[in-house]
N, C-alpha and C. Protein backbone atom coordinates (compact mmCIF):
# COMPACT_ATOMS: atom_id res chain seq x y z
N UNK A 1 0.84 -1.18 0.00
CA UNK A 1 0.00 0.00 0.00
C UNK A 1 0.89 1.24 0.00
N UNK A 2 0.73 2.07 -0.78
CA UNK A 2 1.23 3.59 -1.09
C UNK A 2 0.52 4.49 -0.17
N UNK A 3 1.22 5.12 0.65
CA UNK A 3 0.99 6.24 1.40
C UNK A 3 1.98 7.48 1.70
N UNK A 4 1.56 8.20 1.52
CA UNK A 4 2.79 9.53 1.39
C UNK A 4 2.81 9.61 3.00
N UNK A 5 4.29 10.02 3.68
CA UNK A 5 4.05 10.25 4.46
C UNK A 5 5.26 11.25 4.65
N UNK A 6 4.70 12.23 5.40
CA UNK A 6 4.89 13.39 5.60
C UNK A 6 5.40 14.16 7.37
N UNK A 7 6.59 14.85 7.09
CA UNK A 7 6.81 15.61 8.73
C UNK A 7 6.78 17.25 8.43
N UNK A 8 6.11 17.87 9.34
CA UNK A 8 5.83 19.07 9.39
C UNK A 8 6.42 19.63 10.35
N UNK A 9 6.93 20.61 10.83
CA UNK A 9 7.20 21.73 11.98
C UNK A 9 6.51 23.09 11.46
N UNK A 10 6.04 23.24 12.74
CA UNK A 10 4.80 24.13 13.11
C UNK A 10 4.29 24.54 14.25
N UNK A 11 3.43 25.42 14.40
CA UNK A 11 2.75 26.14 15.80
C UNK A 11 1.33 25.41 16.10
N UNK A 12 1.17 24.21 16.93
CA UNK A 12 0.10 24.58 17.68
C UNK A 12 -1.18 25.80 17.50
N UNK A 13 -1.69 25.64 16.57
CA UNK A 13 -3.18 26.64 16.42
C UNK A 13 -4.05 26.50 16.74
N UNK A 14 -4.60 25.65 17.94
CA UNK A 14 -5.94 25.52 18.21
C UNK A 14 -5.85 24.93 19.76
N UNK A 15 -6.32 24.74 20.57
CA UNK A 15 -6.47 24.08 21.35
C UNK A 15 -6.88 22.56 20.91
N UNK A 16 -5.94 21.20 21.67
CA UNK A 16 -6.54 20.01 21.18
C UNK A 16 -7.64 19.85 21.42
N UNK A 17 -8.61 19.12 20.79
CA UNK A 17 -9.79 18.87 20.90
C UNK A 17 -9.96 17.22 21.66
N UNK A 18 -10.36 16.74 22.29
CA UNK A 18 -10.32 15.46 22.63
C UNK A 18 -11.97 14.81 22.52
N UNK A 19 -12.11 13.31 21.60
CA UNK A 19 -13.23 13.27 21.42
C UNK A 19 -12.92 11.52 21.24
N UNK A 20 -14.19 10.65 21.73
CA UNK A 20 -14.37 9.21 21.41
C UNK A 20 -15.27 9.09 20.36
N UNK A 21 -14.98 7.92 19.17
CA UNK A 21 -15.94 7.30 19.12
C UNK A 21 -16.43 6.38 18.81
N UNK A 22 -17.97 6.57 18.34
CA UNK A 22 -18.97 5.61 18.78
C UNK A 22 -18.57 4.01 19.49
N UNK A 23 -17.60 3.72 18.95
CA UNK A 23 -16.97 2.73 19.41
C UNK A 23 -15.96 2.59 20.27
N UNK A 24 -15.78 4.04 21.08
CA UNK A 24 -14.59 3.94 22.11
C UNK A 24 -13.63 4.25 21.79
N UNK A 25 -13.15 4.61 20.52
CA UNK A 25 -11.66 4.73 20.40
C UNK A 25 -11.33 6.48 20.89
N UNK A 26 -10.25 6.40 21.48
CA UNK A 26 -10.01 8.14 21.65
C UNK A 26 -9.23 8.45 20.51
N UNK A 27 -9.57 10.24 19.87
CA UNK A 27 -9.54 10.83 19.20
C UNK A 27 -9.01 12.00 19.21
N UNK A 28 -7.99 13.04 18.65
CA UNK A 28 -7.81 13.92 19.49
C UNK A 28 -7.39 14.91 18.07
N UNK A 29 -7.79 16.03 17.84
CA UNK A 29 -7.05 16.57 16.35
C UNK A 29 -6.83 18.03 17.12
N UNK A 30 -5.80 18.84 16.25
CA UNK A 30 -5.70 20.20 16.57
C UNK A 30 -5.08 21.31 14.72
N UNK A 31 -5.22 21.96 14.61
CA UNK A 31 -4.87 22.55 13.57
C UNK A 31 -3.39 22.91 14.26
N UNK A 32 -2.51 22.65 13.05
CA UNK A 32 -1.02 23.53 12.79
C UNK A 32 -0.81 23.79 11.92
N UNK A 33 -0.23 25.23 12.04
CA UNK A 33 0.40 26.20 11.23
C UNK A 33 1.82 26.55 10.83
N UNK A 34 1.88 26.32 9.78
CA UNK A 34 3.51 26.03 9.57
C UNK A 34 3.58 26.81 8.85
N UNK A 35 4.80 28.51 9.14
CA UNK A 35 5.13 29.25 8.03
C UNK A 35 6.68 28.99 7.70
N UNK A 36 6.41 29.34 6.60
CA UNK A 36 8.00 29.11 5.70
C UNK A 36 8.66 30.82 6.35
N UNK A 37 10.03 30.90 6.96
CA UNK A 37 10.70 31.65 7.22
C UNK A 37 12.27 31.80 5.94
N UNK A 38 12.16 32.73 5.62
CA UNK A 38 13.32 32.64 5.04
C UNK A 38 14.14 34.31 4.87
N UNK A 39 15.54 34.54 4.51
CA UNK A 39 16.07 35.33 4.76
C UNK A 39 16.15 36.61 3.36
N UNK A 40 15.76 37.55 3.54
CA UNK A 40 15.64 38.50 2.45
C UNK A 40 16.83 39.57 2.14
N UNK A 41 18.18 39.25 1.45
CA UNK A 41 18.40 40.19 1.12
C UNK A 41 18.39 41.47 0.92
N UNK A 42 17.72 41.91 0.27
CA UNK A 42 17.27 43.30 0.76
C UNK A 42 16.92 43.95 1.74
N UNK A 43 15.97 43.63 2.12
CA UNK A 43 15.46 44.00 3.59
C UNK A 43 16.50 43.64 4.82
N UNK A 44 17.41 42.44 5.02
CA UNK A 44 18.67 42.46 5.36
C UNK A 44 18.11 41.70 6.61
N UNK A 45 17.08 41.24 6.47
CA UNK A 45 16.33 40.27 7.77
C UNK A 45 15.75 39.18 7.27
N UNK A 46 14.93 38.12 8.03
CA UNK A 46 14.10 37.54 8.02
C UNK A 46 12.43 37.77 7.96
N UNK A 47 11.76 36.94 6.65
CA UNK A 47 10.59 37.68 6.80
C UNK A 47 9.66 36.25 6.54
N UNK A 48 8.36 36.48 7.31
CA UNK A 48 7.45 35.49 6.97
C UNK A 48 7.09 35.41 5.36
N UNK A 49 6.80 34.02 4.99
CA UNK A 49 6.32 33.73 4.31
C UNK A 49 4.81 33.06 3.75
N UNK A 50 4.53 32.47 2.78
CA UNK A 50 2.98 31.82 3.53
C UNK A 50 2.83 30.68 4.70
N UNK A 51 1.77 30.60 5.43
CA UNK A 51 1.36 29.82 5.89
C UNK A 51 0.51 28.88 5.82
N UNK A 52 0.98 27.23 5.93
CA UNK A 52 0.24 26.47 5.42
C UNK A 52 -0.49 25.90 6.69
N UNK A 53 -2.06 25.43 6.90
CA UNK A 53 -2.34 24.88 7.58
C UNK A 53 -3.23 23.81 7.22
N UNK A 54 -2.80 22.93 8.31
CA UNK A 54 -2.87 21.23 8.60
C UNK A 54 -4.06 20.78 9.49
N UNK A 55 -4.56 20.45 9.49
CA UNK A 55 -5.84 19.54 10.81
C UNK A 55 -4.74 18.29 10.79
N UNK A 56 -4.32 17.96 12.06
CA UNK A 56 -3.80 16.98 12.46
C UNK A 56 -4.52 16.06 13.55
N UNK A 57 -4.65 14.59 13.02
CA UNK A 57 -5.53 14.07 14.15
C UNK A 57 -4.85 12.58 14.65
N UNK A 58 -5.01 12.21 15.74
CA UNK A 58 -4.13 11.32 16.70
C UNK A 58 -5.00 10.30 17.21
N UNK A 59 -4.90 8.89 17.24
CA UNK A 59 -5.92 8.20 17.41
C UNK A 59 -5.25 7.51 18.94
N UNK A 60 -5.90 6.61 19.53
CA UNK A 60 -5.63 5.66 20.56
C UNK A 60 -4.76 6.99 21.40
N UNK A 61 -3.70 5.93 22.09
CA UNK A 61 -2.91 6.45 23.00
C UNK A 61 -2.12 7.88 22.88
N UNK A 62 -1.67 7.92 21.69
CA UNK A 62 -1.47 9.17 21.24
C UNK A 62 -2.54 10.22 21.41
N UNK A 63 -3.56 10.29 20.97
CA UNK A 63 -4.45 11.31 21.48
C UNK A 63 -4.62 12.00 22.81
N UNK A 64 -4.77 10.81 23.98
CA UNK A 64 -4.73 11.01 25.05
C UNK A 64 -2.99 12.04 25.34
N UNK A 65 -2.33 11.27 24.80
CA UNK A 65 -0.71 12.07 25.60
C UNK A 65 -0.87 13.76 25.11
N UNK A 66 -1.78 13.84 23.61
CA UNK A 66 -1.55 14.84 22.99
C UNK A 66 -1.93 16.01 24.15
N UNK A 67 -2.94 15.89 25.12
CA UNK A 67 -4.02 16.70 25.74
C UNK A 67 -3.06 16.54 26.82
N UNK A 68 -2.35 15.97 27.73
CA UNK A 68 -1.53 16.64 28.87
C UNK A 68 0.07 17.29 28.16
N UNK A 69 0.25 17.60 26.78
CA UNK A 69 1.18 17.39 26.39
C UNK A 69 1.65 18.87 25.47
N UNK A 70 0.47 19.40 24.99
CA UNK A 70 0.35 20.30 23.88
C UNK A 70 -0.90 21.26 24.62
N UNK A 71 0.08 22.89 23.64
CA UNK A 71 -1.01 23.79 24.03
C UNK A 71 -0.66 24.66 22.72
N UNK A 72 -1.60 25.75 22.80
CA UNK A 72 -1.96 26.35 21.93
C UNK A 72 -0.52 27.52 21.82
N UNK A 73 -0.02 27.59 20.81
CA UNK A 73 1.09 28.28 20.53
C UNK A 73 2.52 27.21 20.36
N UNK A 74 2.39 26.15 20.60
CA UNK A 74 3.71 25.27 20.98
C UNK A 74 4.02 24.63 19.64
N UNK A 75 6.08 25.24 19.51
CA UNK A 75 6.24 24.68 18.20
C UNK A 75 6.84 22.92 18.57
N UNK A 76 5.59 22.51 17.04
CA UNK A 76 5.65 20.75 17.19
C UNK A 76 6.70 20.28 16.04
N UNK A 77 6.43 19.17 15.61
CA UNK A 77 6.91 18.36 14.86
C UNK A 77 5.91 17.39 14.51
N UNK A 78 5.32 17.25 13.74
CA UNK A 78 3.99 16.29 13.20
C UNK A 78 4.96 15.31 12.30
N UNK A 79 4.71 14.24 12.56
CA UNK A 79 5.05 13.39 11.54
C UNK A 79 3.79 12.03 11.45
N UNK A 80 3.55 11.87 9.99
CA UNK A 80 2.23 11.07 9.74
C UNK A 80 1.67 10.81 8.28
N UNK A 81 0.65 10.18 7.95
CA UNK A 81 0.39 10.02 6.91
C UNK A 81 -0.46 11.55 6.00
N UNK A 82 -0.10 11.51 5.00
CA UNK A 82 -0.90 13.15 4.98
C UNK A 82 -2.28 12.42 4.01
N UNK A 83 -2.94 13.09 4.06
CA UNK A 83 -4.33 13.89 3.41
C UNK A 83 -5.06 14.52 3.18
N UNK A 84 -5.59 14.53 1.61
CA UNK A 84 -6.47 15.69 1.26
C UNK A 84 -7.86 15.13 1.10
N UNK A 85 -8.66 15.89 1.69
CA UNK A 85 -10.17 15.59 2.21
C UNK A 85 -10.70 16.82 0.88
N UNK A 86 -11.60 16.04 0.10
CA UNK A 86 -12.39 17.62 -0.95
C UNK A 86 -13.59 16.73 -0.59
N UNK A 87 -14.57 18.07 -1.02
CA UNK A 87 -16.07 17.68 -0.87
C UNK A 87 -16.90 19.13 -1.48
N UNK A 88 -17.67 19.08 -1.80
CA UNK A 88 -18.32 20.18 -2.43
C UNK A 88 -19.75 20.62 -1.57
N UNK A 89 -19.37 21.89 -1.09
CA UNK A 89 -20.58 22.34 -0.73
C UNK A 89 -21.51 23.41 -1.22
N UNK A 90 -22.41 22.93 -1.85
CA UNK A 90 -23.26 23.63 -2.69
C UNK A 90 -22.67 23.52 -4.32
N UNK A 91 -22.31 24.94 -4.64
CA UNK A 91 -21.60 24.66 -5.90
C UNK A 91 -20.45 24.77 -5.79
N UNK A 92 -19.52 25.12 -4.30
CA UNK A 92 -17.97 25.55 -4.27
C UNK A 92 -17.53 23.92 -4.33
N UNK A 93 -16.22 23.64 -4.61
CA UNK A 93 -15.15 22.62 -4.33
C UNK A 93 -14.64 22.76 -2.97
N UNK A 94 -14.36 22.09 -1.97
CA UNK A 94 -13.61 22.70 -1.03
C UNK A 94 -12.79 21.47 -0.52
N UNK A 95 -11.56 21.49 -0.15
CA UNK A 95 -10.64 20.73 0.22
C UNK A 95 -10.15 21.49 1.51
N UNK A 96 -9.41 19.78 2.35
CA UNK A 96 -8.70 20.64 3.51
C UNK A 96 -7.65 19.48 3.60
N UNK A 97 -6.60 19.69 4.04
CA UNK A 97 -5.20 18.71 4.38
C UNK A 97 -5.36 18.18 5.80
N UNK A 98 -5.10 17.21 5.85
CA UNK A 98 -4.79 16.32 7.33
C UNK A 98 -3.24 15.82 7.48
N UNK A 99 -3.32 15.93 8.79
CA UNK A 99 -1.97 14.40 8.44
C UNK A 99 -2.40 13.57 9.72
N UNK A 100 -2.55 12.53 9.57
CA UNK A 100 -2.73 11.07 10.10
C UNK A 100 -1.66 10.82 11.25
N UNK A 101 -1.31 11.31 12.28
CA UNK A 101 -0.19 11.41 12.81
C UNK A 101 0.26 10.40 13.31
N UNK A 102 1.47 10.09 13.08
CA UNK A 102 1.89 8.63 14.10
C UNK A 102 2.71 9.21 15.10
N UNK A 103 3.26 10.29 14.96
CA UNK A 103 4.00 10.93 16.21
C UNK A 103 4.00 12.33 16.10
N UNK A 104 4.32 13.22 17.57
CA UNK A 104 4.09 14.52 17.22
C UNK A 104 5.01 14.63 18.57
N UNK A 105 6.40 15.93 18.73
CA UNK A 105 6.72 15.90 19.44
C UNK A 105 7.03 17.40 19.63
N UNK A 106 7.83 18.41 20.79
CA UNK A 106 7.92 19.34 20.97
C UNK A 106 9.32 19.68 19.92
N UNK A 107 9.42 20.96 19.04
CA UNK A 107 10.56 21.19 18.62
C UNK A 107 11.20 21.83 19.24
N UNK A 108 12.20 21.28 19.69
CA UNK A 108 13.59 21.34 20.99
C UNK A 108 14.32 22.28 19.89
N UNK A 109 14.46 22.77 18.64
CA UNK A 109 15.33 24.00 18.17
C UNK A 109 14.67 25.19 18.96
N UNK A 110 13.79 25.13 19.24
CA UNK A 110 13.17 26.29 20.06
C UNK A 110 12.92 26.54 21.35
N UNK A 111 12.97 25.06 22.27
CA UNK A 111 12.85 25.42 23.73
C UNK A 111 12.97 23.83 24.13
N UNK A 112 12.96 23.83 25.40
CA UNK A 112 13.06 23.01 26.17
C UNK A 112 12.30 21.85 26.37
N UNK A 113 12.37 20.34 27.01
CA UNK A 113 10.88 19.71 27.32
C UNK A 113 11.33 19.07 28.26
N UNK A 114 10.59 18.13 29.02
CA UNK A 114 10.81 17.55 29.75
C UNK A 114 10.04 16.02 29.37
N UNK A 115 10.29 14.85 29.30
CA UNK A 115 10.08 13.92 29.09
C UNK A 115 9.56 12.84 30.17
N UNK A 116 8.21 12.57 30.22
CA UNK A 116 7.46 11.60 31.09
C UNK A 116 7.06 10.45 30.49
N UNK A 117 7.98 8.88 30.84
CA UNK A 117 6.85 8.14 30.09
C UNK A 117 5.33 7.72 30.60
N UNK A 118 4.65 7.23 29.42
CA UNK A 118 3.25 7.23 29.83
C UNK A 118 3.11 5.33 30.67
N UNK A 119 2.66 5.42 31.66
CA UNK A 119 1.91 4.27 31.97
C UNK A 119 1.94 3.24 31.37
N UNK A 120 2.73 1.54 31.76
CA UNK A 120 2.82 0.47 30.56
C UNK A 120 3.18 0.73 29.53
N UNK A 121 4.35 1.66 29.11
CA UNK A 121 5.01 1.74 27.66
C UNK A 121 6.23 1.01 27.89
N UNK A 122 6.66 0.83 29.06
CA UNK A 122 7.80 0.36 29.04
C UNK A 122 8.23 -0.95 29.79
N UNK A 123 6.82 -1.62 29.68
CA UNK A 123 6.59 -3.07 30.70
C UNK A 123 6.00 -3.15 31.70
N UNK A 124 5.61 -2.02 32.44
CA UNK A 124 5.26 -1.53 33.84
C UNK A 124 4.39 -2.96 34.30
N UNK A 125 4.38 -3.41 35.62
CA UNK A 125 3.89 -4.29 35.81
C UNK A 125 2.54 -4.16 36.17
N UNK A 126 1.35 -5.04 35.48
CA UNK A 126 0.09 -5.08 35.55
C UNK A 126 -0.43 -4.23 36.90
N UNK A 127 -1.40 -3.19 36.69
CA UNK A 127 -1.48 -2.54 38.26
C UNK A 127 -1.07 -1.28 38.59
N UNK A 128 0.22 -1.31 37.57
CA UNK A 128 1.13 0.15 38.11
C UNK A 128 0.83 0.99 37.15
N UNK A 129 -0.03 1.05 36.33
CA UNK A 129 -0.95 2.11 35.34
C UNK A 129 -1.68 3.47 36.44
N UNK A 130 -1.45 4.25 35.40
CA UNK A 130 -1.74 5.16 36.03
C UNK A 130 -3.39 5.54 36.32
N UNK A 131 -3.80 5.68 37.43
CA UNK A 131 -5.20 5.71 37.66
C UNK A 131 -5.93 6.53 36.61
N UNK A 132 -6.91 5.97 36.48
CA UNK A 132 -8.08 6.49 35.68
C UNK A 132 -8.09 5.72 34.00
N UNK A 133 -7.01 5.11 34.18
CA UNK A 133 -6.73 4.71 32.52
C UNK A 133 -7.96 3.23 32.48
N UNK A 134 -8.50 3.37 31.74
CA UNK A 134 -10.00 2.29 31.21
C UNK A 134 -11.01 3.29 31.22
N UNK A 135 -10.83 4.08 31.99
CA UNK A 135 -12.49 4.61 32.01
C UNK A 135 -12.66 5.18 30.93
N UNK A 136 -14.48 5.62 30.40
CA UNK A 136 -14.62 6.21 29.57
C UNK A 136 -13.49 7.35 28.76
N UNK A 137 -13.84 8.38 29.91
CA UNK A 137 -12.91 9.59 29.72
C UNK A 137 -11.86 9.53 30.75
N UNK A 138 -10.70 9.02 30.56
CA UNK A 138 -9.80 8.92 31.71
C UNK A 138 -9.73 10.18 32.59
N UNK A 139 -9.11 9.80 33.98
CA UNK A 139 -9.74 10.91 35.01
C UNK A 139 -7.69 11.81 34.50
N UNK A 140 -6.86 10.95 33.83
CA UNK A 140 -5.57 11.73 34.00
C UNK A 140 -5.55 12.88 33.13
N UNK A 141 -6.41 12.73 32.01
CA UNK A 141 -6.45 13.69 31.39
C UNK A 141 -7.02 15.01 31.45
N UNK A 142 -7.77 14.98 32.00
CA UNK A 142 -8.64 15.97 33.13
C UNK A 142 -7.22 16.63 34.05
N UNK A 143 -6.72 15.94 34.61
CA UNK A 143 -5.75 16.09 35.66
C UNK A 143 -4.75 17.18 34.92
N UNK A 144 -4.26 16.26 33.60
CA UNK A 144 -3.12 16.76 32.94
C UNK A 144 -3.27 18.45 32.19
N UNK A 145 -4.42 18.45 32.03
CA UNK A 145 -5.06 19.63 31.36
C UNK A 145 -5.01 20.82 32.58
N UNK A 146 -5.24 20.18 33.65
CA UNK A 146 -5.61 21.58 34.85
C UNK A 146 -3.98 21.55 35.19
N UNK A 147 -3.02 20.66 35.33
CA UNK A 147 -1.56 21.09 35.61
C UNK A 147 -1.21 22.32 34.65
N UNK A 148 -1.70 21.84 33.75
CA UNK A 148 -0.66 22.39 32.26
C UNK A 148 -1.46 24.02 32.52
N UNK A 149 -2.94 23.81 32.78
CA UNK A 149 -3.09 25.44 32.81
C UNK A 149 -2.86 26.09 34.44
N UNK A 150 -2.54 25.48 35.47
CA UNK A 150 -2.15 25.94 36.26
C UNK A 150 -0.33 26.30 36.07
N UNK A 151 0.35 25.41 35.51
CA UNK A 151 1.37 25.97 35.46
C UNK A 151 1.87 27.33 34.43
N UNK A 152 0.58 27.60 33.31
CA UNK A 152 0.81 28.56 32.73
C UNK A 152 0.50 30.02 33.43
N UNK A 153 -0.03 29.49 34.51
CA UNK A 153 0.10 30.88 35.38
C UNK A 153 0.92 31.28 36.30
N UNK A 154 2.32 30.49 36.01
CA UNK A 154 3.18 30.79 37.19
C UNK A 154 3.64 32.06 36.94
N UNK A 155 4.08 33.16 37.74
CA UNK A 155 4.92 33.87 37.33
C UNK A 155 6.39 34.28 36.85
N UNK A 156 6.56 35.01 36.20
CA UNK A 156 8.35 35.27 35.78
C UNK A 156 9.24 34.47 37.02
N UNK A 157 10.40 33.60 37.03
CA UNK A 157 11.11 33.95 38.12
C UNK A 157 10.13 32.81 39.11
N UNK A 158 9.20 32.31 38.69
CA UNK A 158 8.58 31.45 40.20
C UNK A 158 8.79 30.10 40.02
N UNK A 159 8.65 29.15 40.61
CA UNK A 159 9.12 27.82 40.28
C UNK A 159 7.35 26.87 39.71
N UNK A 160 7.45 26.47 38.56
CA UNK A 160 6.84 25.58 38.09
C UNK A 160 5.87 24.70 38.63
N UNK A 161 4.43 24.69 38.42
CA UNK A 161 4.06 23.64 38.74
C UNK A 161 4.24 22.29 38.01
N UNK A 162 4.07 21.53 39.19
CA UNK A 162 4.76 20.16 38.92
C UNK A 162 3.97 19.66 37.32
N UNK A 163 4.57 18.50 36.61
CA UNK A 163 3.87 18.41 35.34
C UNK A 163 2.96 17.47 35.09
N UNK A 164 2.56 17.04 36.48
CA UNK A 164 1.19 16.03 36.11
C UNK A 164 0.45 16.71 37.91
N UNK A 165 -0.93 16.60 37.33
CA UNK A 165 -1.40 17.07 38.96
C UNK A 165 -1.05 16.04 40.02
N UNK A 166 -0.72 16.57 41.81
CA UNK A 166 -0.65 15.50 42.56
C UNK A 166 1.04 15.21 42.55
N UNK A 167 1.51 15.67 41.74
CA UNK A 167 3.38 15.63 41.40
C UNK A 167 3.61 16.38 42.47
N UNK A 168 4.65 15.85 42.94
CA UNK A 168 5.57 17.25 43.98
C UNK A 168 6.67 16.13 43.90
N UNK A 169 7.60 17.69 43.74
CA UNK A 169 8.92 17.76 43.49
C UNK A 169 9.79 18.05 44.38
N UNK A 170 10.72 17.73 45.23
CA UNK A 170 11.51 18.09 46.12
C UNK A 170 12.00 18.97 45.59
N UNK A 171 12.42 20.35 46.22
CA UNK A 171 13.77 20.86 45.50
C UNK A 171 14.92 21.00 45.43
N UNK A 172 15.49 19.37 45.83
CA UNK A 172 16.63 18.78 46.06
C UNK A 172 16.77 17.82 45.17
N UNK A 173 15.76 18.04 44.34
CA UNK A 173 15.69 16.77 43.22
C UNK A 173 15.97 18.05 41.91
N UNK A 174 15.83 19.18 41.64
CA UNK A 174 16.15 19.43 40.39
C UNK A 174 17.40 20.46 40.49
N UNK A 175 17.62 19.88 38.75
CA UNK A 175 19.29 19.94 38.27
C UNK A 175 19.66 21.89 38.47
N UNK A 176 20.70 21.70 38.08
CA UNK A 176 21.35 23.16 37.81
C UNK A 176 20.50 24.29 37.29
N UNK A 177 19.27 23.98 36.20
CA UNK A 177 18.99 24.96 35.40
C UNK A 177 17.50 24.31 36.25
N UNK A 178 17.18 24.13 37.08
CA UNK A 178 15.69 23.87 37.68
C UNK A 178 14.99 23.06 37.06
N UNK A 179 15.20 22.24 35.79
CA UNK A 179 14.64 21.40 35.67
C UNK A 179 14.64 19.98 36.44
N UNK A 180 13.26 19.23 36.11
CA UNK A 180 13.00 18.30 36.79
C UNK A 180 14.09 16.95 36.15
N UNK A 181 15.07 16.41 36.71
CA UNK A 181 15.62 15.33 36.09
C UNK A 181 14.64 14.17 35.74
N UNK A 182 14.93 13.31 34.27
CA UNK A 182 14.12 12.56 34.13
C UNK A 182 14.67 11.23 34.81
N UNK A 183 14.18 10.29 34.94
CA UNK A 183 13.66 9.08 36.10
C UNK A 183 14.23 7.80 35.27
């Protein structure tokens, strides 16, 4: 089977959306915006160029990580199968691009991350999953969403809330530059 597949770097444009269905599967899409930057001679700077945008959507486990993981403004890295969706409404043509994502991660040319693995990715023994995982709407994601916007209100200069709710951090546990060492 032929499938183009495609990696993007880009901004986070939407808030993720998180959605099941009918059959349970979790779902999770967000639009990114990817402009071409390039350097202008003349002008003797850098200047935007167009911007292309993507509906990117994440199925199973990925979806879920996407929502404690991603926010609106954050440059990603999409990598996935791409597609073009057309359909005609009324008498217009109208098309829109997807990409099918199999992975999506923070682009570290631009800032920092910190790395958590998720629950049973790495053998964890039956049990040691992280609560809430089966239920309908898992209760972590809920959790992960109120960290992420509580920590966007820290101030300049203040120390971080922890990156999953219920986390506490000694502060004898982080490195030189205040980050949290990974485990």
């Amino acid at each position: 089977m032929n499938e183009t597949q495609v990696t993007v770097i880009g901004n986070v444009a939407t808030e993720v959306s998180y959605t099941q269905t009918a059959g349970g599967v979790p779902v999770a899409n967000f639009r990114l915006a990817s402009t071409e930057r390039r350097y202008d001679r003349q002008k003797e700077g850098w200047v935007d160029g167009e911007t292309q945008w993507v509906t990117v959507t994440a199925w199973r486990a990925l979806a879920g990580h996407l929502i404690g993981s991603l926010a609106k403004g954050d440059p990603v890295v999409v990598s996935g199968r791409l597609r073009v969706r057309e359909w005609t409404d009324g008498t217009a043509r109208r098309s829109r691009v997807e990409i099918d994502a199999r992975s999506v991660g923070h682009d570290l040319s631009r800032g920092t991350a910190v790395f958590k693995w998720a629950a049973g990715v790495r053998g964890d023994p039956p049990g040691a999953a992280d609560e809430g995982v089966g239920e309908a709407v898992p209760g972590w994601i809920a959790d992960a969403l109120q960290a992420r916007k509580a920590s966007a209100l820290v101030p300049a200069g203040g120390v971080p809330a922890p990156a999953v709710a219920g986390e506490e951090v000694d502060e004898g546990e982080r490195g030189d530059e205040g980050q949290v060492p990974l485990i």
